[in-house]
C-alpha atoms as a PDB file:
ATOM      1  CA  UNK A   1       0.791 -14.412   7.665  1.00  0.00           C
ATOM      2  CA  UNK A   2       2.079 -11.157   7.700  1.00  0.00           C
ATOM      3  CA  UNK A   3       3.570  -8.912  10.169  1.00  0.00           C
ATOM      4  CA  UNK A   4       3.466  -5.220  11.403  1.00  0.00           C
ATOM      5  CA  UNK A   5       7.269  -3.742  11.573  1.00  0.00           C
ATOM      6  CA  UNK A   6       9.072  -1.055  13.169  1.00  0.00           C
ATOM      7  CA  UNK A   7       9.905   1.570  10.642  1.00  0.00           C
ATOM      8  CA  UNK A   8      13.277   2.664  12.289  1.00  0.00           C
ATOM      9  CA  UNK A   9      14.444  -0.819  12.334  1.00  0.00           C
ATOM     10  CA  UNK A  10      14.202  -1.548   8.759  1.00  0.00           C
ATOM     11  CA  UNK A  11      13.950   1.704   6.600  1.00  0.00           C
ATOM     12  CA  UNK A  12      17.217   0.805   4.994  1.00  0.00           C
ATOM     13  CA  UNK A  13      15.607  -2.058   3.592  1.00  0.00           C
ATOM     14  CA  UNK A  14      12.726  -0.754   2.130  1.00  0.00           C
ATOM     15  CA  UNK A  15      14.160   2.715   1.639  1.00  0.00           C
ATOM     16  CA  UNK A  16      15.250   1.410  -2.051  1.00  0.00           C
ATOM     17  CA  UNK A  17      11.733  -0.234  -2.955  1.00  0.00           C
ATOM     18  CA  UNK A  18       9.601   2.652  -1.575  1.00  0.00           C
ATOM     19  CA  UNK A  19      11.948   5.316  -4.285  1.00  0.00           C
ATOM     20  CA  UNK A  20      11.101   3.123  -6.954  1.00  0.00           C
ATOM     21  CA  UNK A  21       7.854   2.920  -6.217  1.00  0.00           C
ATOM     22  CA  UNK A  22       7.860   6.739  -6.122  1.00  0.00           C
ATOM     23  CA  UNK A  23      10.019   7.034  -9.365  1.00  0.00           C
ATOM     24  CA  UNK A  24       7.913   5.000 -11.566  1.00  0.00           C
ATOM     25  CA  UNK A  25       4.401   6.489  -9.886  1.00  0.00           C
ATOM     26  CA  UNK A  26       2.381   9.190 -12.956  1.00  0.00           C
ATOM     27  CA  UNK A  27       1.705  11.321  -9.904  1.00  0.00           C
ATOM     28  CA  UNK A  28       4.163  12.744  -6.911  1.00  0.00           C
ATOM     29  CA  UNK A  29       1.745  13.797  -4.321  1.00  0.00           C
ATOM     30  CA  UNK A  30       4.057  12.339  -1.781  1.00  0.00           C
ATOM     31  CA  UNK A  31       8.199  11.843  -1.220  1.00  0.00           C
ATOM     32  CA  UNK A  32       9.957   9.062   0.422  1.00  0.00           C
ATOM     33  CA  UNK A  33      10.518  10.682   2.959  1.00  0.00           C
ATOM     34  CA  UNK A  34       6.648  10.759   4.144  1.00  0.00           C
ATOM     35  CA  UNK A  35       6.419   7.074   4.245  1.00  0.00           C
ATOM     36  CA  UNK A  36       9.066   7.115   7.233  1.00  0.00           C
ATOM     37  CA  UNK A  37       7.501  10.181   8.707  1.00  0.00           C
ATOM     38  CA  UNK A  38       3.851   8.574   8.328  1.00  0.00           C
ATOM     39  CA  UNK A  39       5.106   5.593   9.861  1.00  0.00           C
ATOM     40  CA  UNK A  40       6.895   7.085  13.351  1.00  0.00           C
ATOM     41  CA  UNK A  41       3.485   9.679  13.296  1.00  0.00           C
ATOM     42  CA  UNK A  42       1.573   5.941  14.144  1.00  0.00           C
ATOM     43  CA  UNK A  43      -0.622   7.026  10.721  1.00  0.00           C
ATOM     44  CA  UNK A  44       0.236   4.119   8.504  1.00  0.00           C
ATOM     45  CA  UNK A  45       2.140   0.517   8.880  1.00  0.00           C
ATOM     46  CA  UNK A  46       4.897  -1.528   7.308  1.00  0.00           C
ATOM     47  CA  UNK A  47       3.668  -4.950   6.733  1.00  0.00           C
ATOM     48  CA  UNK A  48       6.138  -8.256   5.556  1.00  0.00           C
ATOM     49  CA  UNK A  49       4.892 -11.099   4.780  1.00  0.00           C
ATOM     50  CA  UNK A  50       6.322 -13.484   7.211  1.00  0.00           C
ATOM     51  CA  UNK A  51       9.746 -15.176   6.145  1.00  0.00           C
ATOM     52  CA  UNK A  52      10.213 -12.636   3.345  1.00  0.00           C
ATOM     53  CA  UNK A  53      13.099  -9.538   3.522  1.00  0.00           C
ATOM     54  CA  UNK A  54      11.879  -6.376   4.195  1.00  0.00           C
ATOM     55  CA  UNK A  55      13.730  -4.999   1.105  1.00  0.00           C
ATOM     56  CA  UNK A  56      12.323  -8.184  -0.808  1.00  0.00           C
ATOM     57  CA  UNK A  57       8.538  -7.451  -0.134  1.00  0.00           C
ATOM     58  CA  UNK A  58       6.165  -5.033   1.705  1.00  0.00           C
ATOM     59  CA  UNK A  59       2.948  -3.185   2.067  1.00  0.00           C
ATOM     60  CA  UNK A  60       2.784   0.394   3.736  1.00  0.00           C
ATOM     61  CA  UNK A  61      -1.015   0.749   4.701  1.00  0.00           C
ATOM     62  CA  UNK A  62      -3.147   4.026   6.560  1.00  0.00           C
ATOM     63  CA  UNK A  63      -6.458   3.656   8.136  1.00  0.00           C
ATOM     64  CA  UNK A  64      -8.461   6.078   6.819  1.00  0.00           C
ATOM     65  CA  UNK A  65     -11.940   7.501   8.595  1.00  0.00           C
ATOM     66  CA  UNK A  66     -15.024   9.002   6.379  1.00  0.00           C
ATOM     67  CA  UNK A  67     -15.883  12.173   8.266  1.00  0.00           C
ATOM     68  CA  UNK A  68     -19.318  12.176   6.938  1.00  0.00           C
ATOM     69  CA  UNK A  69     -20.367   8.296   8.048  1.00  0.00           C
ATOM     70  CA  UNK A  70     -17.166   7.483  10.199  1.00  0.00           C
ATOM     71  CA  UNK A  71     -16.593   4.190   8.445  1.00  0.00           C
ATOM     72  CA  UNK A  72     -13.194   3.394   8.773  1.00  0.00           C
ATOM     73  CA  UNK A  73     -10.752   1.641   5.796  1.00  0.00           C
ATOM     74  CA  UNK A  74      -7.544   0.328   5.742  1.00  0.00           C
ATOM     75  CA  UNK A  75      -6.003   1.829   2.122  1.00  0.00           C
ATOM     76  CA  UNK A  76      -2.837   0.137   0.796  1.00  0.00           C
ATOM     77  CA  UNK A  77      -0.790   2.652  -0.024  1.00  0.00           C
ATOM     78  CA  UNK A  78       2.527   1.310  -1.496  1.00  0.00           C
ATOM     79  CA  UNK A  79       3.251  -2.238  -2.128  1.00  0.00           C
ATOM     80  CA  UNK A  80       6.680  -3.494  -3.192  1.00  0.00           C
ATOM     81  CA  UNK A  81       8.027  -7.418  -4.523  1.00  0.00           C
ATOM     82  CA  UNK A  82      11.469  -7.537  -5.920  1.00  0.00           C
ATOM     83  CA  UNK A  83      11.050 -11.362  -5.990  1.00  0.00           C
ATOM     84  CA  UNK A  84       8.850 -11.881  -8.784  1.00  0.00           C
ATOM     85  CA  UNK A  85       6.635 -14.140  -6.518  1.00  0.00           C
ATOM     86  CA  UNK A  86       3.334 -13.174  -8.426  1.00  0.00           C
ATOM     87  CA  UNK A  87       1.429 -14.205  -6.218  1.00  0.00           C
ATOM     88  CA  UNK A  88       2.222 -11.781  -3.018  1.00  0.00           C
ATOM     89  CA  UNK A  89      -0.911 -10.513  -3.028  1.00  0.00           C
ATOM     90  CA  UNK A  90      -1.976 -13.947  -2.452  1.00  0.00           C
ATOM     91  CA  UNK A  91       0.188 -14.726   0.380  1.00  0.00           C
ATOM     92  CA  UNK A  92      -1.042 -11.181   1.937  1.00  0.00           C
ATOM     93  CA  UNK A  93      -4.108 -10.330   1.408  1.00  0.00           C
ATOM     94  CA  UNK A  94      -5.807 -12.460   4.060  1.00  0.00           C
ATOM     95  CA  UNK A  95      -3.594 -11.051   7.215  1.00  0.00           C
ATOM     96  CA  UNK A  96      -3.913  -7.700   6.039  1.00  0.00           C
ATOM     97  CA  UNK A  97      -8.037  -7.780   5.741  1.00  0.00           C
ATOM     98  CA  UNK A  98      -7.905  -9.543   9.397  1.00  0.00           C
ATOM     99  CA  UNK A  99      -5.605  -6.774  10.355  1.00  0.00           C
ATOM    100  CA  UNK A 100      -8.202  -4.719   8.940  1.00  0.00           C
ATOM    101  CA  UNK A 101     -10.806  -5.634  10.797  1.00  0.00           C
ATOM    102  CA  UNK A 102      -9.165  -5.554  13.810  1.00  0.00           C
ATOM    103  CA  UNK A 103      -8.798  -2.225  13.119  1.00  0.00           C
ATOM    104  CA  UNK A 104     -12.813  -2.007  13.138  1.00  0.00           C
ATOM    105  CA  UNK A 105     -12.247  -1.251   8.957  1.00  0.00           C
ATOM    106  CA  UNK A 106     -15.389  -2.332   7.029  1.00  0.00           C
ATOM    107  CA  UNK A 107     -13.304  -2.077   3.574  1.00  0.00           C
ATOM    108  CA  UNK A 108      -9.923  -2.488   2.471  1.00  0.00           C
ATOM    109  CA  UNK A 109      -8.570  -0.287  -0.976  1.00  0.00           C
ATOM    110  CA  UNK A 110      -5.683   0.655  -3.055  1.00  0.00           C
ATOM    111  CA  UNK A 111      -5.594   3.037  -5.785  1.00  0.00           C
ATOM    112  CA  UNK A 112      -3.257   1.477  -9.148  1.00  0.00           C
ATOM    113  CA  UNK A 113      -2.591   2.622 -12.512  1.00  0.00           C
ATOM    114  CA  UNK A 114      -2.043  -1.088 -13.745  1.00  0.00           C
ATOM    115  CA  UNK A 115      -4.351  -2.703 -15.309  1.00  0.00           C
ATOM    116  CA  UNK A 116      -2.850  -6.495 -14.254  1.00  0.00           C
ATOM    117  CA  UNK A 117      -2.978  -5.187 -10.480  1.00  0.00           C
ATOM    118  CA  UNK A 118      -6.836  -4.163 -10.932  1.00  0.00           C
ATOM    119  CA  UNK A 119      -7.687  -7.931 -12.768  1.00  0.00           C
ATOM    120  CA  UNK A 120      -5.394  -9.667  -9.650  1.00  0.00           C
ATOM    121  CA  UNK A 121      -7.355  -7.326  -7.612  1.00  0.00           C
ATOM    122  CA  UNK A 122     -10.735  -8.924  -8.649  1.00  0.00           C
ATOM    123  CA  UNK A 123      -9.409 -12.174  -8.343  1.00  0.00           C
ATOM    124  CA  UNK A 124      -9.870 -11.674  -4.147  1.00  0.00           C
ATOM    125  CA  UNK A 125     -12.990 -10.117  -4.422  1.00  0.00           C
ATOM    126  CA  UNK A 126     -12.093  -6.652  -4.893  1.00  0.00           C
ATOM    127  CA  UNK A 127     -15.043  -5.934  -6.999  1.00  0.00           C
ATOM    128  CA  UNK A 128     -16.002  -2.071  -6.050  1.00  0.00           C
ATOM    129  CA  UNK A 129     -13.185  -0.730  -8.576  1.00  0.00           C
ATOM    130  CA  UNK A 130     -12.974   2.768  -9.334  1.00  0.00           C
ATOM    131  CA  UNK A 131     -10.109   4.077 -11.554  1.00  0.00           C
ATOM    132  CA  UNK A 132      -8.428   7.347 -10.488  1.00  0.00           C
ATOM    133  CA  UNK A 133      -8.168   9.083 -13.931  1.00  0.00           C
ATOM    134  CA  UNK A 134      -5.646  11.750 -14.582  1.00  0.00           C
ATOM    135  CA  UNK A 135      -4.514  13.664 -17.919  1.00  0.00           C
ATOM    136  CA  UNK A 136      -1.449  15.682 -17.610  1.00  0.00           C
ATOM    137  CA  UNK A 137      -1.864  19.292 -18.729  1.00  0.00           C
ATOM    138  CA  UNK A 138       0.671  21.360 -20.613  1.00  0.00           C
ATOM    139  CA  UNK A 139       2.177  23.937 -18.082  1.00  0.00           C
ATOM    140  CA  UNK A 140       2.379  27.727 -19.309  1.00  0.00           C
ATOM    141  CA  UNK A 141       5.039  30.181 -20.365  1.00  0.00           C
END
């Protein structure tokens, strides 16, 4: 089981996990900082599994809406475990779909450069898998 939390009440706690996550990302389209704001702005939510530390293990997911077909997703878009439980995604993944579709999402996603999180991905049925390709340019002058 999992559980939605109140950003204000435990950003100190995930603060730490949410700038490594950020340090250790190949791309900085977002700061720290945006989770919190995100978060108080309603547009995405802190989930803990229940019994677990916020600053042990979390998910920050946004519900995202196709313009074009309205089809609504819930994307996970940062996911922290400090406790070396491997299997969080195990212990998650079922309350956050039925928070999903509760939400009136028709898929769930997440976007990783890790090859182990993509094969633990297919392992609950995440079988659509794109990979977000990037090559770092060399800047000029």
């Amino acid at each position: 089981m999992i559980n939605p939390m109140d950003v204000r009440l435990i950003w100190d706690d995930i603060r730490p996990g949410v700038e490594e996550i950020h340090r250790n990302l190949p791309w900085k389209d977002w700061r720290p900082e945006d989770v919190y704001a995100s978060c108080l702005a309603l547009e995405t939510v802190v989930f803990v599994p229940e019994g677990a530390h916020p600053s042990d293990q979390f998910v920050v997911a946004r519900i995202t809406k196709c313009p074009r077909t309205s089809e609504k997703t819930m994307f996970f878009w940062l996911a922290f475990n400090s406790t070396g439980d491997a299997d969080l995604a195990g212990k998650m993944h079922e309350g956050l779909e039925e928070a999903a579709i509760k939400s009136g999402c028709s898929a769930v996603e997440f976007i990783t450069a890790h090859d182990k999180i993509v094969n633990h991905g297919k392992r609950f049925g995440y079988d659509k898998v794109m990979h977000h390709v990037r090559k770092d340019l060399p800047q000029l002058g």
